[in-house]
PDB file of N, CA and C in Angstrom:
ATOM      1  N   UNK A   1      14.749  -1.466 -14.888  1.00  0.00           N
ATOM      2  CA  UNK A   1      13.421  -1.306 -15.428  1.00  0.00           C
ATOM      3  C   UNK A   1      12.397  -1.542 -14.313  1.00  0.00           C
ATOM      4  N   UNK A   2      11.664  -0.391 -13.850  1.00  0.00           N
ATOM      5  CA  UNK A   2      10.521  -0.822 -13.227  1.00  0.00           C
ATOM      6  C   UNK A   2       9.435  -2.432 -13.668  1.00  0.00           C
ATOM      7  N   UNK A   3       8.805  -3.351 -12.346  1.00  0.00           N
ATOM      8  CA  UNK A   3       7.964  -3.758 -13.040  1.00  0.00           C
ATOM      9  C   UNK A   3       6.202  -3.139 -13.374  1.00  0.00           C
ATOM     10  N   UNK A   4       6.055  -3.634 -14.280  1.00  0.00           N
ATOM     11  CA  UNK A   4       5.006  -3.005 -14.815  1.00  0.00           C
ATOM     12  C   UNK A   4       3.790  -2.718 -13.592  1.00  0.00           C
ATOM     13  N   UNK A   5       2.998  -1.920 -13.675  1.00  0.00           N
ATOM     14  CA  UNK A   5       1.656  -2.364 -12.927  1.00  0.00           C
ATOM     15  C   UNK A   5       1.915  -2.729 -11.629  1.00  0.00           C
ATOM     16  N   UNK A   6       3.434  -1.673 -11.474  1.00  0.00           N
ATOM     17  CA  UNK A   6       3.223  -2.094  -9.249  1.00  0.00           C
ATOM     18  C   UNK A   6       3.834  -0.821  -8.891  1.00  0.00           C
ATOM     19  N   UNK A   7       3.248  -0.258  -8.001  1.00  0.00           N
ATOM     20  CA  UNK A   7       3.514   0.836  -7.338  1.00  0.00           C
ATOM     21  C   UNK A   7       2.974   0.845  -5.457  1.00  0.00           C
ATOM     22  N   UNK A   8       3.978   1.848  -5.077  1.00  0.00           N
ATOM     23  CA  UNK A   8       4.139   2.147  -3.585  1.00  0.00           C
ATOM     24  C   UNK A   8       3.166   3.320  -3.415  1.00  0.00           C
ATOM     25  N   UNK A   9       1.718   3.291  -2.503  1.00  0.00           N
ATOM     26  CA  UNK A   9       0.743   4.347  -2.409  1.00  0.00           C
ATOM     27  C   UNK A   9       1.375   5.056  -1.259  1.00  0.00           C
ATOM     28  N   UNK A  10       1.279   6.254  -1.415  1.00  0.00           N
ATOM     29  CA  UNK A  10       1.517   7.321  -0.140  1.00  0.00           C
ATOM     30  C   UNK A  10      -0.157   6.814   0.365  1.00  0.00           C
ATOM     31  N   UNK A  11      -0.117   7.620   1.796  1.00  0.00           N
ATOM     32  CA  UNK A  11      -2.052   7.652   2.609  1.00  0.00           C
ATOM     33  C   UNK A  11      -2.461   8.714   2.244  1.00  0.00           C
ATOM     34  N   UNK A  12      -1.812   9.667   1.128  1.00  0.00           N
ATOM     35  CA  UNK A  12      -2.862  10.707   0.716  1.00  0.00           C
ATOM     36  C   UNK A  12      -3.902  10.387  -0.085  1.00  0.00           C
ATOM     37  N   UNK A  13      -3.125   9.045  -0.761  1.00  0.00           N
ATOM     38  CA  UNK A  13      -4.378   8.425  -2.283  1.00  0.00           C
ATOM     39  C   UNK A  13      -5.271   7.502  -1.405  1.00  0.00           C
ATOM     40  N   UNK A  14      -4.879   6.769  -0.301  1.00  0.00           N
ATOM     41  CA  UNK A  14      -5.743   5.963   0.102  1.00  0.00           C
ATOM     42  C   UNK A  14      -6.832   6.793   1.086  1.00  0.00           C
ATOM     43  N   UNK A  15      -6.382   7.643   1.451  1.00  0.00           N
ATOM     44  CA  UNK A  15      -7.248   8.557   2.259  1.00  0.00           C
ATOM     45  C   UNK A  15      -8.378   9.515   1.621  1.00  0.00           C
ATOM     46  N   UNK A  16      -7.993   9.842   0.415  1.00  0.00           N
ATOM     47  CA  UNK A  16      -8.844  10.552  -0.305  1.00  0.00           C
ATOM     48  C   UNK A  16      -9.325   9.126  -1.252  1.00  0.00           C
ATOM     49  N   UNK A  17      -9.486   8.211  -1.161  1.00  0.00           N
ATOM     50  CA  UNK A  17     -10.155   6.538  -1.825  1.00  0.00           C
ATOM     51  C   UNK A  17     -11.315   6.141  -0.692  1.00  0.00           C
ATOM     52  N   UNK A  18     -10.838   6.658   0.636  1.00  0.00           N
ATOM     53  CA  UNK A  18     -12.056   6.095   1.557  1.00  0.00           C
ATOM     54  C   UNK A  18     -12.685   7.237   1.586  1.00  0.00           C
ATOM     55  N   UNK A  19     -12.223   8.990   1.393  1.00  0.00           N
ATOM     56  CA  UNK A  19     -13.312   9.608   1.325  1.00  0.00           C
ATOM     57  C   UNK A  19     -14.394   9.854   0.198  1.00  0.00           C
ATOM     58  N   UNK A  20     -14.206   9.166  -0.748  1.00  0.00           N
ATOM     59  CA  UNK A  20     -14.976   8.869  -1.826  1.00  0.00           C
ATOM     60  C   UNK A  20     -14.580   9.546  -2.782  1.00  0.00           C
ATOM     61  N   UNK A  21     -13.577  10.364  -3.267  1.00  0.00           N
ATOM     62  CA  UNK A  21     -13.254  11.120  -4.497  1.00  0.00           C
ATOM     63  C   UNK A  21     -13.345  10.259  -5.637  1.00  0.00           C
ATOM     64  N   UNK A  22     -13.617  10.398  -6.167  1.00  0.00           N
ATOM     65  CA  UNK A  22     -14.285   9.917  -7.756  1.00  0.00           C
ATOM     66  C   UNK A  22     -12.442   9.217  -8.307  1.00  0.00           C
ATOM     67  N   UNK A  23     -11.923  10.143  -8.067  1.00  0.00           N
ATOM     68  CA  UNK A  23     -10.473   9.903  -8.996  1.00  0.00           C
ATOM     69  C   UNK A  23     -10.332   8.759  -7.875  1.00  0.00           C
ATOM     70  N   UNK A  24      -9.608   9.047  -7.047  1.00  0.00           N
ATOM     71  CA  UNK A  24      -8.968   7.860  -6.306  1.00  0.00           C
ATOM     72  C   UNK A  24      -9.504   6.541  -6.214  1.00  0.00           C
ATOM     73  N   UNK A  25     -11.118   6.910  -5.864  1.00  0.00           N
ATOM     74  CA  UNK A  25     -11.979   5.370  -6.161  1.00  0.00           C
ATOM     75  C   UNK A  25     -11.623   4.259  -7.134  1.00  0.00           C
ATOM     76  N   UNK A  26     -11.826   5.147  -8.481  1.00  0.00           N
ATOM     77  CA  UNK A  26     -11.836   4.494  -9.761  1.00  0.00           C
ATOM     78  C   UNK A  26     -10.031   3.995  -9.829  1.00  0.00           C
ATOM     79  N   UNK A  27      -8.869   4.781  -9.551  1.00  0.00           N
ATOM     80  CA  UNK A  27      -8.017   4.508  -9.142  1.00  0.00           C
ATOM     81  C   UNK A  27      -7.503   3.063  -8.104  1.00  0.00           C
ATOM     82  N   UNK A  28      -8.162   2.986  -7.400  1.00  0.00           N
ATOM     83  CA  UNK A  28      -8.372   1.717  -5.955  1.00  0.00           C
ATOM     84  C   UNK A  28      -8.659   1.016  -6.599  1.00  0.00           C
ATOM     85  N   UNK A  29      -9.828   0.675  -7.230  1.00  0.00           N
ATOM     86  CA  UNK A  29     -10.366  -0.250  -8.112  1.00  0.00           C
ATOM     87  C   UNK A  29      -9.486  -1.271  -8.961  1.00  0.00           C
ATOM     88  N   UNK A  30      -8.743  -0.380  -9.497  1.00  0.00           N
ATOM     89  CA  UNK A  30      -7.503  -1.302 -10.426  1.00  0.00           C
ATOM     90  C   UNK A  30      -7.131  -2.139  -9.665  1.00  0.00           C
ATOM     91  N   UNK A  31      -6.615  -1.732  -8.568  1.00  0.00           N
ATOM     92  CA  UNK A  31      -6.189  -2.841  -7.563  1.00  0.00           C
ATOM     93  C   UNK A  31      -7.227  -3.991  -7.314  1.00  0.00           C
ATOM     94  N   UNK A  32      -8.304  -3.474  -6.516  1.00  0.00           N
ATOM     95  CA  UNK A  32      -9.288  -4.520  -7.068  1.00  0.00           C
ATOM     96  C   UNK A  32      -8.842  -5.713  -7.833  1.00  0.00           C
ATOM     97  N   UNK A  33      -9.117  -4.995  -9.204  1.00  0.00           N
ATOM     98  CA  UNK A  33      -9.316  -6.182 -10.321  1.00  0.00           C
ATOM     99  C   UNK A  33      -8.050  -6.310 -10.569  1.00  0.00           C
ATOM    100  N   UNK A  34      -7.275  -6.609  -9.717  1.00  0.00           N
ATOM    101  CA  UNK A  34      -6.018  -6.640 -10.051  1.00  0.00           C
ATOM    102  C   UNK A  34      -4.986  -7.082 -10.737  1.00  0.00           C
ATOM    103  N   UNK A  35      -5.658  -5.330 -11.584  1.00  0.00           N
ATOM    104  CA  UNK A  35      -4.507  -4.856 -12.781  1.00  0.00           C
ATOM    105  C   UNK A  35      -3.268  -4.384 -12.068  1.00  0.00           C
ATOM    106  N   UNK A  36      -3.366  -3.981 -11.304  1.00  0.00           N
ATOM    107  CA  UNK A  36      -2.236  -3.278 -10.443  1.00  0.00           C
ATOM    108  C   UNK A  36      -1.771  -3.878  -9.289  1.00  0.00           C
ATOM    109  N   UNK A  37      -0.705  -4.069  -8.755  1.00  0.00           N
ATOM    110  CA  UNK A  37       0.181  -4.360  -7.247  1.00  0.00           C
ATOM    111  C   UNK A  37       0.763  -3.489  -6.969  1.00  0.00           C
ATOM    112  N   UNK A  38      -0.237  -3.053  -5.734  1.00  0.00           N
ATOM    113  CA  UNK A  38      -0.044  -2.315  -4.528  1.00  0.00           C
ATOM    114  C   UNK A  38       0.946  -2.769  -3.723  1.00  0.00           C
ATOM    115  N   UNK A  39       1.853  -1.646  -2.811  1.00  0.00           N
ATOM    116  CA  UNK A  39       2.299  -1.848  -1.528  1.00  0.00           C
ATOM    117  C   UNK A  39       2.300  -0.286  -0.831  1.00  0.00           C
ATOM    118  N   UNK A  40       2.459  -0.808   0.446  1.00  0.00           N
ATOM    119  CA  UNK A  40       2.280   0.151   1.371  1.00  0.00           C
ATOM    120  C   UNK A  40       3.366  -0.120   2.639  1.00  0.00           C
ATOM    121  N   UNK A  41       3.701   1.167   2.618  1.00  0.00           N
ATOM    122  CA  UNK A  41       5.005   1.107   4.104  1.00  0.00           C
ATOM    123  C   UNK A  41       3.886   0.735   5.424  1.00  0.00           C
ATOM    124  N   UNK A  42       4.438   0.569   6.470  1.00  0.00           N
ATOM    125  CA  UNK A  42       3.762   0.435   7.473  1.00  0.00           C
ATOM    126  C   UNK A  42       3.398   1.425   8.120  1.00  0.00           C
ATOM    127  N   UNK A  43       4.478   2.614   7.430  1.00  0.00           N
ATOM    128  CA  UNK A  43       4.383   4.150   8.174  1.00  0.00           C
ATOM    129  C   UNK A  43       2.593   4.552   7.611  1.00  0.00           C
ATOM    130  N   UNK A  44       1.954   4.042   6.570  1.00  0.00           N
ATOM    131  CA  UNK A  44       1.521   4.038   5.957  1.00  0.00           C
ATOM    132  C   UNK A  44       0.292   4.032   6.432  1.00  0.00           C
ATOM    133  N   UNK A  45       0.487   2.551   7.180  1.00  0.00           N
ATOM    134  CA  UNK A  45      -0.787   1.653   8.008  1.00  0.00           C
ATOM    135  C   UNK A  45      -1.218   2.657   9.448  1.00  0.00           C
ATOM    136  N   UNK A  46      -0.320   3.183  10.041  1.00  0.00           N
ATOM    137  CA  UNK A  46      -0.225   3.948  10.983  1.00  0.00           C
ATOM    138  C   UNK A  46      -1.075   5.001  10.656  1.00  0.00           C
ATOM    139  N   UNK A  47      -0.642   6.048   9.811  1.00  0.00           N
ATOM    140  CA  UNK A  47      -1.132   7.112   9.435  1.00  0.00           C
ATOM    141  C   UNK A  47      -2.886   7.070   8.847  1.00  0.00           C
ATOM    142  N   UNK A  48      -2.986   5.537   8.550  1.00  0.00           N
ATOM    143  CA  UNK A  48      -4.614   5.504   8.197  1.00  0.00           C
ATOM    144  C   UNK A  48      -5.336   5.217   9.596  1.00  0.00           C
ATOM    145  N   UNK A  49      -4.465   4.709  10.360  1.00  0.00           N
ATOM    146  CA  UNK A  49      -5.234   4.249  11.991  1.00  0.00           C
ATOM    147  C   UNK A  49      -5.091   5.396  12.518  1.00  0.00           C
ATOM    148  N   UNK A  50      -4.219   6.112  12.361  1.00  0.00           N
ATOM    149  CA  UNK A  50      -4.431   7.140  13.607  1.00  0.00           C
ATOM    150  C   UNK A  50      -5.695   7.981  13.224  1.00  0.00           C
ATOM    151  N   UNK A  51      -6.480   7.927  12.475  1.00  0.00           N
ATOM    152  CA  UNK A  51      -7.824   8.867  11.928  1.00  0.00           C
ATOM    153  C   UNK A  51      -8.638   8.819  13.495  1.00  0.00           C
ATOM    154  N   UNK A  52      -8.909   9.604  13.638  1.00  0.00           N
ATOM    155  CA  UNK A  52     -10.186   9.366  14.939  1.00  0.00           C
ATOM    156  C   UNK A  52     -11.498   8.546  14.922  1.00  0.00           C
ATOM    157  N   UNK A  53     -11.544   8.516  13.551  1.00  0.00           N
ATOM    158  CA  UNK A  53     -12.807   8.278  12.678  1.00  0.00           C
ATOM    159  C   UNK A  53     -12.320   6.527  12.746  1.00  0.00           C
ATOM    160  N   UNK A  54     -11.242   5.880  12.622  1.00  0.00           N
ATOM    161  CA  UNK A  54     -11.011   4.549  12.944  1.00  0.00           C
ATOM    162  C   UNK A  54     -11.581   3.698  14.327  1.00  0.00           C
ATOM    163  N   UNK A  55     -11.849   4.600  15.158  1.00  0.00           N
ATOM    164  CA  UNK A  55     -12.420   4.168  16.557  1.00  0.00           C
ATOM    165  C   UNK A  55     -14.019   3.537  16.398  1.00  0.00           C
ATOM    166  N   UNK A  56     -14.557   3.870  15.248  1.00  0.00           N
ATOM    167  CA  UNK A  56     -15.598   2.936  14.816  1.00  0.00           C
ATOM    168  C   UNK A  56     -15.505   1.781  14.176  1.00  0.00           C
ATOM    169  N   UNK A  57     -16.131   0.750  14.356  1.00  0.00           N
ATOM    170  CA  UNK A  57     -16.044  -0.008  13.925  1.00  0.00           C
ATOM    171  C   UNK A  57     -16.257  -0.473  12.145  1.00  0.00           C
ATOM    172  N   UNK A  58     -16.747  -0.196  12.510  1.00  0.00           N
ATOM    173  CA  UNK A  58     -17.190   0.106  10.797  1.00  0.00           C
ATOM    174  C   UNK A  58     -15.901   0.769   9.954  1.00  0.00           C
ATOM    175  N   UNK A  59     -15.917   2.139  10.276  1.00  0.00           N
ATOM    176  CA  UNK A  59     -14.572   2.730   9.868  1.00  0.00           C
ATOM    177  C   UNK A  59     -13.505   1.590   9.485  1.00  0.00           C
ATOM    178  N   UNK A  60     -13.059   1.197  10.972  1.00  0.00           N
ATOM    179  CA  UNK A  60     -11.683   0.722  10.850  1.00  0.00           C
ATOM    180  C   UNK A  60     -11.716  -0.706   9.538  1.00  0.00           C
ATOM    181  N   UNK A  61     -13.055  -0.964   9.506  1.00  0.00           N
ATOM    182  CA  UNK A  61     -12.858  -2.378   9.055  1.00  0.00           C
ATOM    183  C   UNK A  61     -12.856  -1.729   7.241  1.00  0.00           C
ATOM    184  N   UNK A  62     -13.107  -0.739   7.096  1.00  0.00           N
ATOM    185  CA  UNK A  62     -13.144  -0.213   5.897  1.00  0.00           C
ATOM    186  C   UNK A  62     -11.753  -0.007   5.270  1.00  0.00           C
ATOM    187  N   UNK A  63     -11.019   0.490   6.530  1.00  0.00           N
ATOM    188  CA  UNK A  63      -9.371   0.534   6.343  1.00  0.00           C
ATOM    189  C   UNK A  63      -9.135  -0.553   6.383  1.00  0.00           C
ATOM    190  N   UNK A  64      -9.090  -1.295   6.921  1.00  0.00           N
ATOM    191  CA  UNK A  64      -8.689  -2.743   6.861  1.00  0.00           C
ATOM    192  C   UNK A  64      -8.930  -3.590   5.523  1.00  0.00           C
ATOM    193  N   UNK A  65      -9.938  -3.431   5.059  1.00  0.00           N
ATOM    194  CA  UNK A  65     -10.483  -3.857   3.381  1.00  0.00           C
ATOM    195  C   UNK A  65      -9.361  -2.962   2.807  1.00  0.00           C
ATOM    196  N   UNK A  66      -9.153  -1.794   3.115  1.00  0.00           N
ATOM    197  CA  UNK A  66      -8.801  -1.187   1.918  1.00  0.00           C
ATOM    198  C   UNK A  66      -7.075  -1.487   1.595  1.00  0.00           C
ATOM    199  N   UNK A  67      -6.415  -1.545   3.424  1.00  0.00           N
ATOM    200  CA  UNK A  67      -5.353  -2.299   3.300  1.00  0.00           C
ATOM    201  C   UNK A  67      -4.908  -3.788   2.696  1.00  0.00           C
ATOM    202  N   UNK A  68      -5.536  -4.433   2.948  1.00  0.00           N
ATOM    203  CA  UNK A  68      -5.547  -5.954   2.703  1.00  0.00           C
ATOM    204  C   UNK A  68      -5.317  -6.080   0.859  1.00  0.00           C
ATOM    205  N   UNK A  69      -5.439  -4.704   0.219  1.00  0.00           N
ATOM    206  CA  UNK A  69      -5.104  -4.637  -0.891  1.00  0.00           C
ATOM    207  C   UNK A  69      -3.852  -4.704  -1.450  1.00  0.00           C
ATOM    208  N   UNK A  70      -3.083  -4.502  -0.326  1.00  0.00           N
ATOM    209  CA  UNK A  70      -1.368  -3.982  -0.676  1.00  0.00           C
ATOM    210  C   UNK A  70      -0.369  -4.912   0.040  1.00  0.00           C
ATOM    211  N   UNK A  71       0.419  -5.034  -0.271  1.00  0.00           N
ATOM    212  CA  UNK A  71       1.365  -5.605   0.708  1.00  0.00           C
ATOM    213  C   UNK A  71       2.015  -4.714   1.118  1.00  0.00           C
ATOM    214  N   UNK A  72       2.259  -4.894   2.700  1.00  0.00           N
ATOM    215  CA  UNK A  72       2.483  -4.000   3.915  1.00  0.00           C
ATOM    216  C   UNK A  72       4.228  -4.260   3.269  1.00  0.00           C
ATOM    217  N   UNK A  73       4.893  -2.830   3.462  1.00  0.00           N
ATOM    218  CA  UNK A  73       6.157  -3.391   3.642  1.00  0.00           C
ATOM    219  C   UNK A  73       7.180  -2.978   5.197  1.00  0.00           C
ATOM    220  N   UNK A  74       7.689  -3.198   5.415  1.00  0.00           N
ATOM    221  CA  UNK A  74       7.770  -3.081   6.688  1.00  0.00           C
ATOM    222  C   UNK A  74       9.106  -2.231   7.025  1.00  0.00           C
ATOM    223  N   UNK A  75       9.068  -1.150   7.714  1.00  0.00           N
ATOM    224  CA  UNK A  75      10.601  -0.343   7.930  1.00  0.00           C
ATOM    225  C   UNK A  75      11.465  -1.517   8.362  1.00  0.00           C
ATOM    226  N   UNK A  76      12.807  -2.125   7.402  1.00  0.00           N
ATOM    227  CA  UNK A  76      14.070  -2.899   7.915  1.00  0.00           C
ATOM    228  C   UNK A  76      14.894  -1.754   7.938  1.00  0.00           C
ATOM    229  N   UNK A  77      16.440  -2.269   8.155  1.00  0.00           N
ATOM    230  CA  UNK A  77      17.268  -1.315   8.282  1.00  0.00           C
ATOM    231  C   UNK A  77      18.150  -0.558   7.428  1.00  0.00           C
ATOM    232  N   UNK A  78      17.517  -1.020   5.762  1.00  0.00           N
ATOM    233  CA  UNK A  78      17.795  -0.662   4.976  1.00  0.00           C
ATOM    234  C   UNK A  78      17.164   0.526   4.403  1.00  0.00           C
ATOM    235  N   UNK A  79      15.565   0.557   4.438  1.00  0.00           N
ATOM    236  CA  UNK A  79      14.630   1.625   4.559  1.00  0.00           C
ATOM    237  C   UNK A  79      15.049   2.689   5.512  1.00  0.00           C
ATOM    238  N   UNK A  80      15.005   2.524   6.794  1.00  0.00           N
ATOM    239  CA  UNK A  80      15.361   3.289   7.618  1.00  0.00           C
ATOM    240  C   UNK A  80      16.960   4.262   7.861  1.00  0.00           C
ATOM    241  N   UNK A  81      17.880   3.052   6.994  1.00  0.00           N
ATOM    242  CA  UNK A  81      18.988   4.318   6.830  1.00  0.00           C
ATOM    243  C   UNK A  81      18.737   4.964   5.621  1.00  0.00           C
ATOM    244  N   UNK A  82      18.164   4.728   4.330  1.00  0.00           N
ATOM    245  CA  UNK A  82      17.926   5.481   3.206  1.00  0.00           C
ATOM    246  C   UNK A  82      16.645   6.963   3.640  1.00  0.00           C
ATOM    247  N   UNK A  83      15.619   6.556   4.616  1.00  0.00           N
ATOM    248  CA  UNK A  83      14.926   7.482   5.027  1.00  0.00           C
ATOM    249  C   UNK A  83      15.771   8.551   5.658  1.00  0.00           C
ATOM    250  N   UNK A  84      16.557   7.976   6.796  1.00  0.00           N
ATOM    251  CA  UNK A  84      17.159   9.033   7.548  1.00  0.00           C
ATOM    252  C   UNK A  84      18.150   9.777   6.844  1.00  0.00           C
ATOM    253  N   UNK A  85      19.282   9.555   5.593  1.00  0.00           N
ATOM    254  CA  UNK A  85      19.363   9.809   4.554  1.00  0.00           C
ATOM    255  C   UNK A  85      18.628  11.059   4.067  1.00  0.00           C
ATOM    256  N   UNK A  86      17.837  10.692   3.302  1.00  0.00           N
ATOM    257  CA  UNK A  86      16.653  11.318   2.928  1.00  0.00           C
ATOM    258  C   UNK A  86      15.983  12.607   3.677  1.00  0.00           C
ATOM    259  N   UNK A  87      15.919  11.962   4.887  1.00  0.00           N
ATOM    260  CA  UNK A  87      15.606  13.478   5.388  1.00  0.00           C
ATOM    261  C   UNK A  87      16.941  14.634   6.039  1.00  0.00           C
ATOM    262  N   UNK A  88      17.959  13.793   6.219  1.00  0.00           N
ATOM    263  CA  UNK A  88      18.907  14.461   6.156  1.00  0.00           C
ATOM    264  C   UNK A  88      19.472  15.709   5.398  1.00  0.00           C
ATOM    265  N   UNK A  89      19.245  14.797   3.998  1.00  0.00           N
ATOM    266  CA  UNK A  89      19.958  15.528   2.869  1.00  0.00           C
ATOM    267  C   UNK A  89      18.904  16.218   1.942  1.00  0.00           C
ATOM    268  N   UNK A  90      17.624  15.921   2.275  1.00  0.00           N
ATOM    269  CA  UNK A  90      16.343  16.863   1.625  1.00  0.00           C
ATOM    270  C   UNK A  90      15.556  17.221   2.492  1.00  0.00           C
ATOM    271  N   UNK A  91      15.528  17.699   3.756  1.00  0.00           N
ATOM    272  CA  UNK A  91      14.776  18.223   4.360  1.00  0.00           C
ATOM    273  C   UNK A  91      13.428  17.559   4.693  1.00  0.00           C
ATOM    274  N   UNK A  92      13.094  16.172   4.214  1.00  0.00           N
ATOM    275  CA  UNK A  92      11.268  15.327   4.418  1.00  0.00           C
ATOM    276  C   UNK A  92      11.349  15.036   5.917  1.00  0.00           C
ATOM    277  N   UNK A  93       9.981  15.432   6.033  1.00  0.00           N
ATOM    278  CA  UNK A  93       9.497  14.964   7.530  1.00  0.00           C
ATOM    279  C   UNK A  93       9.963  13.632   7.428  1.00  0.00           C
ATOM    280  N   UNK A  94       9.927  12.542   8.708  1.00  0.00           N
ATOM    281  CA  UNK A  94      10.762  11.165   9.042  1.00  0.00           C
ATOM    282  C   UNK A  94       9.394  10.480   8.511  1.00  0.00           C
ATOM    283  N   UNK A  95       8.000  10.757   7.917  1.00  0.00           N
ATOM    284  CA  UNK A  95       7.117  10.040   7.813  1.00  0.00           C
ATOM    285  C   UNK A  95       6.944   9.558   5.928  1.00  0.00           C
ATOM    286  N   UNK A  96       7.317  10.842   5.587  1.00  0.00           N
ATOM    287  CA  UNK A  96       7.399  10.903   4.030  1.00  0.00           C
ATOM    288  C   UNK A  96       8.665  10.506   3.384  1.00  0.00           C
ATOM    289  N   UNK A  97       9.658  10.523   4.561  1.00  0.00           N
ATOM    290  CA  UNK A  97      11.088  10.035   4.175  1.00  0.00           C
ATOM    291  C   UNK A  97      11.138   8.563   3.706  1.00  0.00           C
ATOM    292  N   UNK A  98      10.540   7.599   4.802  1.00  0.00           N
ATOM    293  CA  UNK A  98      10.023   6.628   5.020  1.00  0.00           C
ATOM    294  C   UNK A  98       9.259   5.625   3.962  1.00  0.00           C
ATOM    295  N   UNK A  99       8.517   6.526   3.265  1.00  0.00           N
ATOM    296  CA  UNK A  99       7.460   6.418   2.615  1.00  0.00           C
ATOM    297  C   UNK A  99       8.412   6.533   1.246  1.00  0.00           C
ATOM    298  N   UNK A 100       9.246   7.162   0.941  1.00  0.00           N
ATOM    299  CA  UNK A 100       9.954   7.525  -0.315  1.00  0.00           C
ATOM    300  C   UNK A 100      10.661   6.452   0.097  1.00  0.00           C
ATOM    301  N   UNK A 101      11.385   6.053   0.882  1.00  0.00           N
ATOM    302  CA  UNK A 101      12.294   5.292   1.073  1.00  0.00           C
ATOM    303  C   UNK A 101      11.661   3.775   0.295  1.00  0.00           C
ATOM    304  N   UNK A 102      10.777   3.525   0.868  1.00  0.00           N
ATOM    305  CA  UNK A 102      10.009   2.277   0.862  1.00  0.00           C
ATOM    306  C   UNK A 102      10.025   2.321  -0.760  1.00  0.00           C
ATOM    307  N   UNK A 103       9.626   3.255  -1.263  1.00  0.00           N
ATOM    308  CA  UNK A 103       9.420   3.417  -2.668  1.00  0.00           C
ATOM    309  C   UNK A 103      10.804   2.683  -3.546  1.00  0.00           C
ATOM    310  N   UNK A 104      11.768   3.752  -3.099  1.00  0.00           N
ATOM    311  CA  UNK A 104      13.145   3.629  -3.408  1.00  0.00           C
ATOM    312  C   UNK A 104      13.462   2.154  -3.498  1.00  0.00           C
ATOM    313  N   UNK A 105      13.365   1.883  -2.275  1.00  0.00           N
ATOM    314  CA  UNK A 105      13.956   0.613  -2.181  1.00  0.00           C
ATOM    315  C   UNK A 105      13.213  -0.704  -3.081  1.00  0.00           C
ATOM    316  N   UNK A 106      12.022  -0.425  -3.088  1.00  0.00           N
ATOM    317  CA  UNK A 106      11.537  -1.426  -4.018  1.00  0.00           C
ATOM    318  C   UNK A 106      11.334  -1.395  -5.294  1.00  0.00           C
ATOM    319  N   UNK A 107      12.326   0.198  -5.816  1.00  0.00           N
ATOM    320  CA  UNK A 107      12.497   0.532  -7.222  1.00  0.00           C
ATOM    321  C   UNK A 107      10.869   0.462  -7.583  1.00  0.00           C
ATOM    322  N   UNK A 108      10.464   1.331  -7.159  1.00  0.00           N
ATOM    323  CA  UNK A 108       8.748   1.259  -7.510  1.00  0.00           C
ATOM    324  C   UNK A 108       8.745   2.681  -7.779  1.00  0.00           C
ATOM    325  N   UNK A 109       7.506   3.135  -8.047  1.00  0.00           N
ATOM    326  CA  UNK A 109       7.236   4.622  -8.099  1.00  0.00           C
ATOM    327  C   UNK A 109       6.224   4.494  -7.512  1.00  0.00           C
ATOM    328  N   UNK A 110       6.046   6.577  -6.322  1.00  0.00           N
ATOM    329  CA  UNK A 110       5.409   6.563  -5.140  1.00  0.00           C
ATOM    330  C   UNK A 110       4.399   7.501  -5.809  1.00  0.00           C
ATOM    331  N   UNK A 111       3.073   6.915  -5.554  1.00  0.00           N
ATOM    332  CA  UNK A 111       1.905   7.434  -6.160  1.00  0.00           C
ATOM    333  C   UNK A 111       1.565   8.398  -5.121  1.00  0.00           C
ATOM    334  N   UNK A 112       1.580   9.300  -5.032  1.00  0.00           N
ATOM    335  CA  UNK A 112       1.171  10.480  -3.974  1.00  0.00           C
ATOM    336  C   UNK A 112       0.348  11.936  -4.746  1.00  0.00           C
ATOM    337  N   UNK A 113      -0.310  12.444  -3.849  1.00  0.00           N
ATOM    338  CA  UNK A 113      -1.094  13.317  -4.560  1.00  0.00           C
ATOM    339  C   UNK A 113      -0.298  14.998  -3.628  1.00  0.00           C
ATOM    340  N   UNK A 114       0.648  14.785  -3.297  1.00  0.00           N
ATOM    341  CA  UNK A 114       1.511  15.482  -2.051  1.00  0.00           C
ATOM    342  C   UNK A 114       2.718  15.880  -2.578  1.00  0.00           C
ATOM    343  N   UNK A 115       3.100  16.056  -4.137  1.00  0.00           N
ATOM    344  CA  UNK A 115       4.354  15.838  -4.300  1.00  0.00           C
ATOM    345  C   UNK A 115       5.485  17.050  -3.850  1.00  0.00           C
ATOM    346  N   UNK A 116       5.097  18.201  -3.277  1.00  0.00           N
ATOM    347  CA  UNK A 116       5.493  18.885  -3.039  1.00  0.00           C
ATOM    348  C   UNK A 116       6.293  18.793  -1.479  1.00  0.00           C
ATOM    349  N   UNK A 117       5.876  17.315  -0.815  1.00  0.00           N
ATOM    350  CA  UNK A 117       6.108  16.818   0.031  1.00  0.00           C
ATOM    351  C   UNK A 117       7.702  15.852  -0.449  1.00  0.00           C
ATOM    352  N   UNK A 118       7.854  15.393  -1.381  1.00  0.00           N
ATOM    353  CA  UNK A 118       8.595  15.185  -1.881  1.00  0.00           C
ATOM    354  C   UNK A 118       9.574  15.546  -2.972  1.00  0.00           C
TER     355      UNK A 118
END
């Protein structure tokens, strides 16, 4: 049985949350008031820093708020053989593999707005 009210974000929802989309905002928010527990792969954390737009200060600290929401989970070597797995045997880039993996492994479900990626 999943637990209730926790899920693994892909950086498509958090990325479209800092660009202000109405859905994702109000979405983020839960976390906020936290109705919801967040986590996030680290592949995760990466993919929001590498923005160009992070080289400001401001920016980055916005990602940084927005991370500090989730608990980071971190590629071990259990993630990483289920990813490689994963992209093995379904064709996912090593970033989304990763990202499913993380999911997988924490028996969570991966909130993504990309599913065709998966």
């Amino acid at each position: 049985m999943l637990p209730i009210g926790e899920r693994t974000l892909d950086s498509d929802v958090l990325i479209d949350h800092l660009r202000g989309y109405r859905k994702y905002v109000g979405y983020i928010s839960r976390y906020e008031r936290g109705e919801l527990k967040g986590y996030v792969s680290t592949i995760t954390v990466a993919e929001l820093l590498a923005a160009k737009r992070t080289r400001e200060i401001a920016e980055r600290r916005k990602v940084e708020k927005l991370l500090s929401l989730f608990t980071i989970v971190p590629v071990d070597i259990s993630i990483a053989t289920l990813a490689g797995e994963l992209r093995r045997d379904y064709g996912l880039n090593l970033p989304d593999a990763i990202v499913a993996a993380t999911a997988m492994s924490l028996g969570l479900v991966l909130v993504t707005r990309n599913i065709r990626h998966y």
